[in-house]
Structure formats: structure tokens, C-alpha cells
PDB file of N, CA and C in Angstrom:
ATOM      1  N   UNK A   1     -30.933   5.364  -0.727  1.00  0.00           N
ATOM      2  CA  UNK A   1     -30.073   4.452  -1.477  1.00  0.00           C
ATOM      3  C   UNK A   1     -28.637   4.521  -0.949  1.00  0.00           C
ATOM      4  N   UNK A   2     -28.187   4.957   0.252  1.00  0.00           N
ATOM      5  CA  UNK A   2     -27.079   5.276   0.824  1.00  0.00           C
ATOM      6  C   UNK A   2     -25.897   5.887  -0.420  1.00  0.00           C
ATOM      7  N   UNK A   3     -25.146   4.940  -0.403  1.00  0.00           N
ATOM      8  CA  UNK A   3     -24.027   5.412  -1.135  1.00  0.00           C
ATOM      9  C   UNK A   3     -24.092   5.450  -2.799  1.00  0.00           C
ATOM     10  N   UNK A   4     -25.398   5.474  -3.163  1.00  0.00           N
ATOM     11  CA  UNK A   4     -25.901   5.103  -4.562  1.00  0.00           C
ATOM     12  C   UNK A   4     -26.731   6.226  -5.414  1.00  0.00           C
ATOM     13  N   UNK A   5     -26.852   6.229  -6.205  1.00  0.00           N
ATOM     14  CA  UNK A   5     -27.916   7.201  -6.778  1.00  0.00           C
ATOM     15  C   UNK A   5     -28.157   6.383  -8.297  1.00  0.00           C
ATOM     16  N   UNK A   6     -29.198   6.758  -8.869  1.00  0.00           N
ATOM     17  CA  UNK A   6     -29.541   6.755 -10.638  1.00  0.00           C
ATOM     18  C   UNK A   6     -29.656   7.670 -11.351  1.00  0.00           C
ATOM     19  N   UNK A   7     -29.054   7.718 -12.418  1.00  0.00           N
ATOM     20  CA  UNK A   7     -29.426   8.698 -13.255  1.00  0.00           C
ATOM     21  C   UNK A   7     -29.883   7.867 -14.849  1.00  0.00           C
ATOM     22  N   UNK A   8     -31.167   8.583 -14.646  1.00  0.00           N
ATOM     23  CA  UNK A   8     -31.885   8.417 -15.480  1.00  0.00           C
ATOM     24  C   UNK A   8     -32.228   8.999 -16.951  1.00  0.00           C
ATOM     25  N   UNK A   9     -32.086   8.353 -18.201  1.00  0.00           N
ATOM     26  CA  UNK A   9     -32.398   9.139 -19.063  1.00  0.00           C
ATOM     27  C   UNK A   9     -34.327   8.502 -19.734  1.00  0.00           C
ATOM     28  N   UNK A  10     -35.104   9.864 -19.289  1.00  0.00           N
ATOM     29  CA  UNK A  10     -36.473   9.494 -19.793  1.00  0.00           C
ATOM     30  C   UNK A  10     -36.815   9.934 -21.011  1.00  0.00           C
ATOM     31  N   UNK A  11     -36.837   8.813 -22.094  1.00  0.00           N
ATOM     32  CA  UNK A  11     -37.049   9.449 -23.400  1.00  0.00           C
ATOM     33  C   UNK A  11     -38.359   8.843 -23.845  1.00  0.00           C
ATOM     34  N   UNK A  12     -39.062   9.003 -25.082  1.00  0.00           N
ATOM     35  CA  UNK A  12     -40.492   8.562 -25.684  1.00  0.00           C
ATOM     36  C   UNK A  12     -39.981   7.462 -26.021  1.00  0.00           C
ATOM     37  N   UNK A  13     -39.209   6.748 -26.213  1.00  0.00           N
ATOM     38  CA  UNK A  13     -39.535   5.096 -26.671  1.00  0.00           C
ATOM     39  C   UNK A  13     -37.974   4.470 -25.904  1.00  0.00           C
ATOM     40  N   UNK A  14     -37.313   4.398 -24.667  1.00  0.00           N
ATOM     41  CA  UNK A  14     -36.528   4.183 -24.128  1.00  0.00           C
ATOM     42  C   UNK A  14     -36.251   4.839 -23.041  1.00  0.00           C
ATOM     43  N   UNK A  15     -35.999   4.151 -21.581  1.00  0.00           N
ATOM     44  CA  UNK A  15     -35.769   4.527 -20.439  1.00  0.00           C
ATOM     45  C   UNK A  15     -34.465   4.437 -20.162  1.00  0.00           C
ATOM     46  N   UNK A  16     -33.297   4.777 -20.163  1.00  0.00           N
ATOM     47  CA  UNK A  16     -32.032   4.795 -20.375  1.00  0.00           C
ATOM     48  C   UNK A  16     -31.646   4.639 -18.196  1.00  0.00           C
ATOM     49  N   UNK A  17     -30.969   3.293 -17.975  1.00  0.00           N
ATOM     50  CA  UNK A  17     -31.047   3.769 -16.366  1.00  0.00           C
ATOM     51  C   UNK A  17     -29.484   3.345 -16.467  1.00  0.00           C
ATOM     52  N   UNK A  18     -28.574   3.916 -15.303  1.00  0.00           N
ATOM     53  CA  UNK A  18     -27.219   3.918 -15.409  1.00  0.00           C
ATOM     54  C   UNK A  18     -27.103   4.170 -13.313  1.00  0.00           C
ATOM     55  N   UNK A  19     -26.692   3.706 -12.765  1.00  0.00           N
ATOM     56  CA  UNK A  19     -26.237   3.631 -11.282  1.00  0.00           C
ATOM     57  C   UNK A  19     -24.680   4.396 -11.224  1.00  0.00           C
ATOM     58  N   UNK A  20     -24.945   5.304  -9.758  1.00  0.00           N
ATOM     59  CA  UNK A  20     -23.799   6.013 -10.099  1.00  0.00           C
ATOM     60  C   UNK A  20     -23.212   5.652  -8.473  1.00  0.00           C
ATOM     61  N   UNK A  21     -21.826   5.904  -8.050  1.00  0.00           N
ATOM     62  CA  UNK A  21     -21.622   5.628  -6.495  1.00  0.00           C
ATOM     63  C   UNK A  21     -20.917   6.936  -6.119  1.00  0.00           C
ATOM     64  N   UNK A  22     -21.698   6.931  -5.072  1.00  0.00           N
ATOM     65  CA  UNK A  22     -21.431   7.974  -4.370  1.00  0.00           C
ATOM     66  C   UNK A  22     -20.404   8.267  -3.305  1.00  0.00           C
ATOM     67  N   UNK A  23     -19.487   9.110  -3.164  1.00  0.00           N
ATOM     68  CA  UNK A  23     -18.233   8.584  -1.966  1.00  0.00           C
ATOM     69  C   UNK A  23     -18.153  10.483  -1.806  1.00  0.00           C
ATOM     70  N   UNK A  24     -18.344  10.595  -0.514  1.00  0.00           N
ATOM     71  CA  UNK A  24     -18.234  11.802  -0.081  1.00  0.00           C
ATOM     72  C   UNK A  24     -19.191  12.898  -0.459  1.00  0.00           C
ATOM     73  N   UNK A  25     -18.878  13.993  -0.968  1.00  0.00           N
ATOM     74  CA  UNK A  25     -19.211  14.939  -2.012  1.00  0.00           C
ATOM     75  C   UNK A  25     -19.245  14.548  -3.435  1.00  0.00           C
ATOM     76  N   UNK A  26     -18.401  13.417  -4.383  1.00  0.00           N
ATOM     77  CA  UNK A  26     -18.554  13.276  -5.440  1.00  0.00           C
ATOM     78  C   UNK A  26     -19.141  11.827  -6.137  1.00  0.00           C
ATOM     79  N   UNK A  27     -19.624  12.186  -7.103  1.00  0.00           N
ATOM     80  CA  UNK A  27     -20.188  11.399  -7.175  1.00  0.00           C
ATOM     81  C   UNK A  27     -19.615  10.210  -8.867  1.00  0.00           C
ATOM     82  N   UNK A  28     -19.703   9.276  -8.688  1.00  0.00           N
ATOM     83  CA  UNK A  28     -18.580   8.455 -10.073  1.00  0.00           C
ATOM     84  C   UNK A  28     -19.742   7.555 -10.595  1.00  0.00           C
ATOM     85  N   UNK A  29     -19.594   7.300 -11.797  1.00  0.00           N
ATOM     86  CA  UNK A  29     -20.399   6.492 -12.686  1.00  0.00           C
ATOM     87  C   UNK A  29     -20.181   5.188 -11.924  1.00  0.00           C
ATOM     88  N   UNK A  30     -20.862   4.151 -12.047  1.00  0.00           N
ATOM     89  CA  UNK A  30     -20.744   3.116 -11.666  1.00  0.00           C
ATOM     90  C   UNK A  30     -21.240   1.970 -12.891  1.00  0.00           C
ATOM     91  N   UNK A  31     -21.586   2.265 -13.340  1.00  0.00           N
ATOM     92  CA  UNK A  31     -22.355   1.057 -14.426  1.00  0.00           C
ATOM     93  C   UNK A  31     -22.630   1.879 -15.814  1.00  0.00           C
ATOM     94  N   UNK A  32     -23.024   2.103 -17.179  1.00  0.00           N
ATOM     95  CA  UNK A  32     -22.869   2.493 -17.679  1.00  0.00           C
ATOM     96  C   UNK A  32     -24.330   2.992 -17.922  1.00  0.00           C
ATOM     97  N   UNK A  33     -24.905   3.570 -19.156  1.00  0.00           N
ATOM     98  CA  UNK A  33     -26.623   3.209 -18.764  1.00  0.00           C
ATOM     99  C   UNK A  33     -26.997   1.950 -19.812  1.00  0.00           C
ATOM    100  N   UNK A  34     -28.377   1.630 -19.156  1.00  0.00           N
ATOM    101  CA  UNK A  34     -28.820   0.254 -19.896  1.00  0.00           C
ATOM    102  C   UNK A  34     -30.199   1.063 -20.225  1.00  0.00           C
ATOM    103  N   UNK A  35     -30.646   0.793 -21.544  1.00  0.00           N
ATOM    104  CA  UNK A  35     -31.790   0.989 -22.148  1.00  0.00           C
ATOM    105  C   UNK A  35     -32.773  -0.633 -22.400  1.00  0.00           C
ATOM    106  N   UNK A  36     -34.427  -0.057 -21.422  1.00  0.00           N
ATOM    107  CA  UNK A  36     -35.279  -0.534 -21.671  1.00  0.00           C
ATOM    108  C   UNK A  36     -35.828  -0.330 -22.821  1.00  0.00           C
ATOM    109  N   UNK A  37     -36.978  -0.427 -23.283  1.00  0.00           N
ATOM    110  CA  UNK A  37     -37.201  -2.226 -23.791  1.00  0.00           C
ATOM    111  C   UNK A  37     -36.319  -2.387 -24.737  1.00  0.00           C
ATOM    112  N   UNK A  38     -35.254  -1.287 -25.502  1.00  0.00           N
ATOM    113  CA  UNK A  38     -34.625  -1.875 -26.547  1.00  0.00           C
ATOM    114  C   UNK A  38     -33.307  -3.025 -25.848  1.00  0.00           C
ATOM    115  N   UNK A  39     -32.950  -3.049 -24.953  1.00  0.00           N
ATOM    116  CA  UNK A  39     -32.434  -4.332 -24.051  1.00  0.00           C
ATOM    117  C   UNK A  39     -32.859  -4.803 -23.073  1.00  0.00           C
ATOM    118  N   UNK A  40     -32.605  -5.880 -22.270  1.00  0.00           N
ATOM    119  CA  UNK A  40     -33.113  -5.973 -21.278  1.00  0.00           C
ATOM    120  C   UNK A  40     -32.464  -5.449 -20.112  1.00  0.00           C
ATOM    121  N   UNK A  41     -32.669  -4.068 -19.807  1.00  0.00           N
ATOM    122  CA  UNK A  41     -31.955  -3.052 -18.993  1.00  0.00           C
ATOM    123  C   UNK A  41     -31.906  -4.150 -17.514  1.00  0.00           C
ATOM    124  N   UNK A  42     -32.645  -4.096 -16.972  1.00  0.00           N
ATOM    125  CA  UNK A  42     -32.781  -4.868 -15.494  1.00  0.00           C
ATOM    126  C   UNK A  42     -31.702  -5.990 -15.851  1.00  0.00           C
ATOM    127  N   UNK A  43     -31.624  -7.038 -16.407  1.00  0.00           N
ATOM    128  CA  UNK A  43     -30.956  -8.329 -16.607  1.00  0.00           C
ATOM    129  C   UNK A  43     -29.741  -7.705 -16.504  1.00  0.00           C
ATOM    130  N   UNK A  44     -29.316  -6.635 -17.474  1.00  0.00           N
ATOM    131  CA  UNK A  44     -28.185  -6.029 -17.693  1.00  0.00           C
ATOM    132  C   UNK A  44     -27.231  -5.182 -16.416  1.00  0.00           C
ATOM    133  N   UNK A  45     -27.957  -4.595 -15.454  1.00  0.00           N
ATOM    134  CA  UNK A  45     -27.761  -4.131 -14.489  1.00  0.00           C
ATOM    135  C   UNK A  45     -27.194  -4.893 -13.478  1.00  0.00           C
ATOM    136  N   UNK A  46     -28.339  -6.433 -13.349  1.00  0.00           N
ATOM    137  CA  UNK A  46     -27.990  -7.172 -12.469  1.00  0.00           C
ATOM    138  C   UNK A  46     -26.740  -7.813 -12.674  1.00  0.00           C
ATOM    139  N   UNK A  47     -26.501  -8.477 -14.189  1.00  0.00           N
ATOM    140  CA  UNK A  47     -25.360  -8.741 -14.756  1.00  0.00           C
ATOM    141  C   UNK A  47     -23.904  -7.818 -14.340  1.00  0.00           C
ATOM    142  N   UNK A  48     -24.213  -6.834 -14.570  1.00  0.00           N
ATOM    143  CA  UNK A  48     -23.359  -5.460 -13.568  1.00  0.00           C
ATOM    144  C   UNK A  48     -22.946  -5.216 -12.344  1.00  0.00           C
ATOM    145  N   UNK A  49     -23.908  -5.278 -12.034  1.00  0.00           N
ATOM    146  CA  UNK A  49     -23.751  -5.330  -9.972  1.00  0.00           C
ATOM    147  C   UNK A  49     -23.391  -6.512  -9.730  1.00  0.00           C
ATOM    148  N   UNK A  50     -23.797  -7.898 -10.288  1.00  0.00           N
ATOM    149  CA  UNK A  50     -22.838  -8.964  -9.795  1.00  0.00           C
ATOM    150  C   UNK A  50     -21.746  -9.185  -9.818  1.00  0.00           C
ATOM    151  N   UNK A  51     -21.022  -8.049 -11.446  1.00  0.00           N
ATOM    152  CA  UNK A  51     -19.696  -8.301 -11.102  1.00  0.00           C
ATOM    153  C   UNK A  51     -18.784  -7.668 -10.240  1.00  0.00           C
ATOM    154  N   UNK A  52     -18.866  -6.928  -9.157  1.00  0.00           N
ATOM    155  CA  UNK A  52     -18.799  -6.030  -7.932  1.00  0.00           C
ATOM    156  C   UNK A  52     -18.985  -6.728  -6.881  1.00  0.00           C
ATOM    157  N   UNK A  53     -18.039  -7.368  -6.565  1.00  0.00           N
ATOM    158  CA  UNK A  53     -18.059  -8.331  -5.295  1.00  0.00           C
ATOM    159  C   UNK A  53     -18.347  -7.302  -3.411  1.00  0.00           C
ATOM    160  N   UNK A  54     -17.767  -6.495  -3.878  1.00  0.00           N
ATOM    161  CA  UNK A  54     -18.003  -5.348  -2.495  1.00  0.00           C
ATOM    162  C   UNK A  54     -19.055  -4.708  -2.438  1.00  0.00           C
ATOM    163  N   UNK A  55     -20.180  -4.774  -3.453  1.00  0.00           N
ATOM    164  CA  UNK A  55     -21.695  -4.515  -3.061  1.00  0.00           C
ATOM    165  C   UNK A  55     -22.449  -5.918  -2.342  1.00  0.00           C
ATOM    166  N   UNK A  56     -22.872  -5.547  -1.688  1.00  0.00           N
ATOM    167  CA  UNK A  56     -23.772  -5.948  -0.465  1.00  0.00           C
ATOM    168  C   UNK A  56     -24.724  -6.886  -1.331  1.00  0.00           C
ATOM    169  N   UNK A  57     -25.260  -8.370  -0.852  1.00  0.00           N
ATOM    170  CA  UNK A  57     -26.198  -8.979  -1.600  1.00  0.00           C
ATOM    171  C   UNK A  57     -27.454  -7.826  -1.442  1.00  0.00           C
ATOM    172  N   UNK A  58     -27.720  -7.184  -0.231  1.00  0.00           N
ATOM    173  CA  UNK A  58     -28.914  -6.537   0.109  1.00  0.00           C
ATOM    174  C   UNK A  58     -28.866  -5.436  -0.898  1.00  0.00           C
ATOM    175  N   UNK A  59     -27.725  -4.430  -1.112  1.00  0.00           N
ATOM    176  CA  UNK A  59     -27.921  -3.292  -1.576  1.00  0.00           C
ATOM    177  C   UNK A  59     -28.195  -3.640  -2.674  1.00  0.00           C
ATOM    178  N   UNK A  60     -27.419  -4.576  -3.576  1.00  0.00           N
ATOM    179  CA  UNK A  60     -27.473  -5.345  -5.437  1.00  0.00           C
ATOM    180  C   UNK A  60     -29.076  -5.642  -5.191  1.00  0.00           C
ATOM    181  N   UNK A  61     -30.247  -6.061  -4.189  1.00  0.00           N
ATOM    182  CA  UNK A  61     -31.731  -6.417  -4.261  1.00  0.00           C
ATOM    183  C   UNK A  61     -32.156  -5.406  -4.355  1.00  0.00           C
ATOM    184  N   UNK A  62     -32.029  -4.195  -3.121  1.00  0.00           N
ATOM    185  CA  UNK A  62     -32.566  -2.554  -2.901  1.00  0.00           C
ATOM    186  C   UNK A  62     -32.461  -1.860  -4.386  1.00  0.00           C
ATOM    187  N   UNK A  63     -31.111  -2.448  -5.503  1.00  0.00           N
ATOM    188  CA  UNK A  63     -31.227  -0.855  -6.295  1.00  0.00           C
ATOM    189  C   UNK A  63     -31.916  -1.999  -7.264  1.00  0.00           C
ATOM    190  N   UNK A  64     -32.175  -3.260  -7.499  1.00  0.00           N
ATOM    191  CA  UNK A  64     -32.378  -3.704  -8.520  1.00  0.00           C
ATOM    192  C   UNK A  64     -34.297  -3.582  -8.723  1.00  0.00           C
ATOM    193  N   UNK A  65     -34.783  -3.455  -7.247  1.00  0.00           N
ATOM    194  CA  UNK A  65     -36.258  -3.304  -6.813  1.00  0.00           C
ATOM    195  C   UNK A  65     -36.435  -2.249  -7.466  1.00  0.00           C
ATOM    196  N   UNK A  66     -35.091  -1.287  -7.237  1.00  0.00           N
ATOM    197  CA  UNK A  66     -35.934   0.163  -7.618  1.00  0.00           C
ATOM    198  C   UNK A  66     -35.824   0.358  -9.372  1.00  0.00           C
ATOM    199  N   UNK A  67     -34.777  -0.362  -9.954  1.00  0.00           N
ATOM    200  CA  UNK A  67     -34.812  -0.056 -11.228  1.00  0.00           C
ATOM    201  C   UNK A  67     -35.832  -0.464 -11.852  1.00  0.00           C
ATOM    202  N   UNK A  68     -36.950  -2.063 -11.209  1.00  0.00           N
ATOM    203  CA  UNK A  68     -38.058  -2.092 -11.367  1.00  0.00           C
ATOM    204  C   UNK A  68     -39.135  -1.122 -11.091  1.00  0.00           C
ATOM    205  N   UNK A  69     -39.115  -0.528 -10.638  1.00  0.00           N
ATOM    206  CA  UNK A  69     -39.667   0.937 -10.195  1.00  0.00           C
ATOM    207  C   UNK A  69     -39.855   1.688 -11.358  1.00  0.00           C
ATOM    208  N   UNK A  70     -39.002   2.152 -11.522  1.00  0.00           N
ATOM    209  CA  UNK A  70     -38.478   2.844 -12.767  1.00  0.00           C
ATOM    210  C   UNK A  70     -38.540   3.149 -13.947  1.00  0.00           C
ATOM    211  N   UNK A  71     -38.348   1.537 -14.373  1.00  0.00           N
ATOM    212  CA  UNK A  71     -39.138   0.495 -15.732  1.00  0.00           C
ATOM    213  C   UNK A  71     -40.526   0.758 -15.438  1.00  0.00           C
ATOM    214  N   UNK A  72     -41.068  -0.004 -14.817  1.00  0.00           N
ATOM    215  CA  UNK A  72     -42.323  -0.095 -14.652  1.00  0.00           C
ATOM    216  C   UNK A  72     -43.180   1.279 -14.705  1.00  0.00           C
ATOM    217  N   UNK A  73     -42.910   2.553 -13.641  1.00  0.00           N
ATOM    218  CA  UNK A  73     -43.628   3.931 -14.190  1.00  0.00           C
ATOM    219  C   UNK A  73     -43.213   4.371 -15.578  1.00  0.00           C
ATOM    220  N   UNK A  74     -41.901   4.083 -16.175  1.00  0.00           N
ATOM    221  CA  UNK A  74     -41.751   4.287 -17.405  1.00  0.00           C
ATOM    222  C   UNK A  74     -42.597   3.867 -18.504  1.00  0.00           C
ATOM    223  N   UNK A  75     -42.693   2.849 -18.246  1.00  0.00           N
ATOM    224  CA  UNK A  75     -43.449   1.719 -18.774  1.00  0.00           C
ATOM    225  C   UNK A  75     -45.869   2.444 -18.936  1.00  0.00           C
ATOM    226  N   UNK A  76     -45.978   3.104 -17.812  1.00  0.00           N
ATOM    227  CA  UNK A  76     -47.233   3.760 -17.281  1.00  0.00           C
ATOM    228  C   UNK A  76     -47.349   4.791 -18.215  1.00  0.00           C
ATOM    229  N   UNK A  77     -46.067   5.386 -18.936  1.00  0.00           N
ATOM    230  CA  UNK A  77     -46.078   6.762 -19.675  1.00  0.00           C
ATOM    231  C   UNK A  77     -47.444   6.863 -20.815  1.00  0.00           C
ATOM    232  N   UNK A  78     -48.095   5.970 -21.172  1.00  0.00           N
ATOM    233  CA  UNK A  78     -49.068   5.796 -21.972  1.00  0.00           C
ATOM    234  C   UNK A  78     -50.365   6.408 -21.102  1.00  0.00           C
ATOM    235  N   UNK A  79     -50.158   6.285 -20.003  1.00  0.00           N
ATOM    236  CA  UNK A  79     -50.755   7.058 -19.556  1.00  0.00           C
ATOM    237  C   UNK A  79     -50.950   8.456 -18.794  1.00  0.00           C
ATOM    238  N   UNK A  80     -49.827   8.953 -19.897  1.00  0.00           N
ATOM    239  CA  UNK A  80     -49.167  10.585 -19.797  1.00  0.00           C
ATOM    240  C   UNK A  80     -48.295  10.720 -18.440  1.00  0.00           C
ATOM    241  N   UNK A  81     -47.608   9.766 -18.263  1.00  0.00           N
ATOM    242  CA  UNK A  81     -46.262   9.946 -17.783  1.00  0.00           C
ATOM    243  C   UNK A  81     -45.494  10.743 -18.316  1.00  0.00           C
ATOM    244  N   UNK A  82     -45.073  11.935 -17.380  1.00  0.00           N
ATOM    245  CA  UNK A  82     -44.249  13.031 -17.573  1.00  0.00           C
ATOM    246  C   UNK A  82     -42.310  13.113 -17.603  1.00  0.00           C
ATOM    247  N   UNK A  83     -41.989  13.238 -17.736  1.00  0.00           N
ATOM    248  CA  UNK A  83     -40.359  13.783 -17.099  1.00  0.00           C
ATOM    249  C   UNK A  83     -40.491  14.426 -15.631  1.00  0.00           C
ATOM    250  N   UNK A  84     -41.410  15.472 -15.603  1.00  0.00           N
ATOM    251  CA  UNK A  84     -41.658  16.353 -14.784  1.00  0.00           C
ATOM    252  C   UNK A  84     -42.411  15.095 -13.609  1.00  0.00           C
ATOM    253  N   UNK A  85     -43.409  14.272 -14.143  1.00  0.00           N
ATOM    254  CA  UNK A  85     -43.997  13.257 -13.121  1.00  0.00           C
ATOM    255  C   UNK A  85     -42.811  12.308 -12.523  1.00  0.00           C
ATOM    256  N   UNK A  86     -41.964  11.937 -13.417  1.00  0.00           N
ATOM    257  CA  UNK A  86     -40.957  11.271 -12.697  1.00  0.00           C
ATOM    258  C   UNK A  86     -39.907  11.893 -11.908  1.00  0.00           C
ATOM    259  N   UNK A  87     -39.685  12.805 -12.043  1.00  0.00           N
ATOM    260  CA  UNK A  87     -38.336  13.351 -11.452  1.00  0.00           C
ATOM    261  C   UNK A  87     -39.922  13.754  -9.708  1.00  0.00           C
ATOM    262  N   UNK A  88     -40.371  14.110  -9.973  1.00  0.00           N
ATOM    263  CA  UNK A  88     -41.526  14.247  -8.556  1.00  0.00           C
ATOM    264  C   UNK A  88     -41.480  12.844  -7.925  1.00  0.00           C
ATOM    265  N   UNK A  89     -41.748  11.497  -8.604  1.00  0.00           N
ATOM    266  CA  UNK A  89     -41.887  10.534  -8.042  1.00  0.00           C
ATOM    267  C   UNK A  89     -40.410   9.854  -7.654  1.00  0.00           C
ATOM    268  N   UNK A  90     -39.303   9.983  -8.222  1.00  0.00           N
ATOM    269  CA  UNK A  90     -38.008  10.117  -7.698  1.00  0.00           C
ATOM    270  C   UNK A  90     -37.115  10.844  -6.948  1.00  0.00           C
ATOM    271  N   UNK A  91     -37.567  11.925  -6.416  1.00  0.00           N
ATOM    272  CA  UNK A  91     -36.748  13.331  -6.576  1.00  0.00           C
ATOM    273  C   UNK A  91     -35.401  13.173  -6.022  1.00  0.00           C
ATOM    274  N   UNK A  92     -35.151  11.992  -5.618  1.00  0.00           N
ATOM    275  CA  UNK A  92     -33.521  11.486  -5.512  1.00  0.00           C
ATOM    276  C   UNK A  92     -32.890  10.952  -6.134  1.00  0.00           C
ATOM    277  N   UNK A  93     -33.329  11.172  -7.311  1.00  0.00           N
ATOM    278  CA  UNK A  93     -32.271  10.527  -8.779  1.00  0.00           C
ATOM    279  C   UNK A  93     -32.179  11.562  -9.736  1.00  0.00           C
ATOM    280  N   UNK A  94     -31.623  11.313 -10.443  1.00  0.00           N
ATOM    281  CA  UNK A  94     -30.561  12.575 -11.338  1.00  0.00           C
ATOM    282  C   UNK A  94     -31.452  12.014 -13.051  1.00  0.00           C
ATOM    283  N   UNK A  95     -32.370  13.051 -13.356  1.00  0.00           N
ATOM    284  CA  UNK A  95     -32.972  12.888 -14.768  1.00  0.00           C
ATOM    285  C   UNK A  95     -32.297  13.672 -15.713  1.00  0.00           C
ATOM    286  N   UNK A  96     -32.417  13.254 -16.761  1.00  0.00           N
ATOM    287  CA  UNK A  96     -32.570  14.221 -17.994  1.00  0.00           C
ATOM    288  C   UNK A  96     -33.468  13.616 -19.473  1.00  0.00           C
ATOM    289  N   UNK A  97     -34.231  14.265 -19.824  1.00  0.00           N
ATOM    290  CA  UNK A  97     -34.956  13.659 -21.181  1.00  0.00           C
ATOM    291  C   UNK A  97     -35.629  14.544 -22.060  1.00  0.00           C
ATOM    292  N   UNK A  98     -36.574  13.949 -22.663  1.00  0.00           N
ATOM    293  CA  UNK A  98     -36.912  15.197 -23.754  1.00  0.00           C
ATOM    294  C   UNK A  98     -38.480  15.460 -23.428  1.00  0.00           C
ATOM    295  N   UNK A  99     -39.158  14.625 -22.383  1.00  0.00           N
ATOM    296  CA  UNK A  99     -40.511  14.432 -22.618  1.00  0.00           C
ATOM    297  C   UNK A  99     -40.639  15.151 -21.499  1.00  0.00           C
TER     298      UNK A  99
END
């Protein structure tokens, strides 16, 4: 994700996703987090990254693919989707949750 990362909050009834930018060694919030299904996190994101004229049309497609990613295994947890399974299937994004 080059200069990008997610941090994710995985909880039992909400996927909390928030984009952070990365510049050097540190790393700065970039967007705030958006909670699935109780909003429409993705819409909300994109709504976000569009208003950021110095992100790349490509990179605003790359992180918006992956927040579908995201959603979507979140979304799989019914079928004992872990914390522990996601942070394995991400291991380059920044979790925290209760499950």
C-alpha cells in the first residue's frame, strides 16, 4: 500500500476501518474510522479520499479495493472469522478488537 496503511477495528457487529498515511518512520491518521454496516463505511471513505486532491486516482482505487476486502472477510465472520484470522490475512494493517 506504499505510503498507506489501515487500521482496523474488528468487533462482533461492526468493522470499524480508518486509513492512516505514512511519511517516513511516522505514521498520521488520515481519515477518521468509518463503521460497516452501521454506515456505509466504503461510500464514506471514498467520499474521504476524494476530498484529497494529491492522492493518486490509482492509489484512491488500490485502498478502496482493499477496504472491500476487508468488509467483505468481515462480513464471512459467520463463518468463525477470527481477529486472529484477520490480522493473518492482513498482516500489514494495524488491528485491534474484541473477537
Amino acid at each position: 500500500m506504499d505510503n498507506f496503511t489501515f487500521r482496523i477495528l474488528w468487533l462482533d457487529n461492526n468493522v470499524a476501518i480508518a486509513i492512516d498515511h505514512i511519511i517516513g518512520d511516522n505514521v498520521s491518521p488520515l481519515t477518521s474510522y468509518f463503521f460497516w454496516p452501521r454506515n456505509d463505511a466504503w461510500e464514506q471513505l471514498k467520499t474521504e479520499l476524494d476530498s484529497k486532491p494529491w492522492i493518486s486516482e490509482s492509489k484512491k482505487i488500490t485502498l478502496l479495493n482493499k477496504a472491500t476486502e476487508i468488509i467483505n472477510f468481515w462480513q464471512e465472520r459467520e463463518k468463525s472469522k477470527s481477529l486472529l484470522e484477520a490480522k493473518k490475512k492482513f498482516p500489514e494493517f494495524i488491528f485491534a478488537g474484541t473477537n
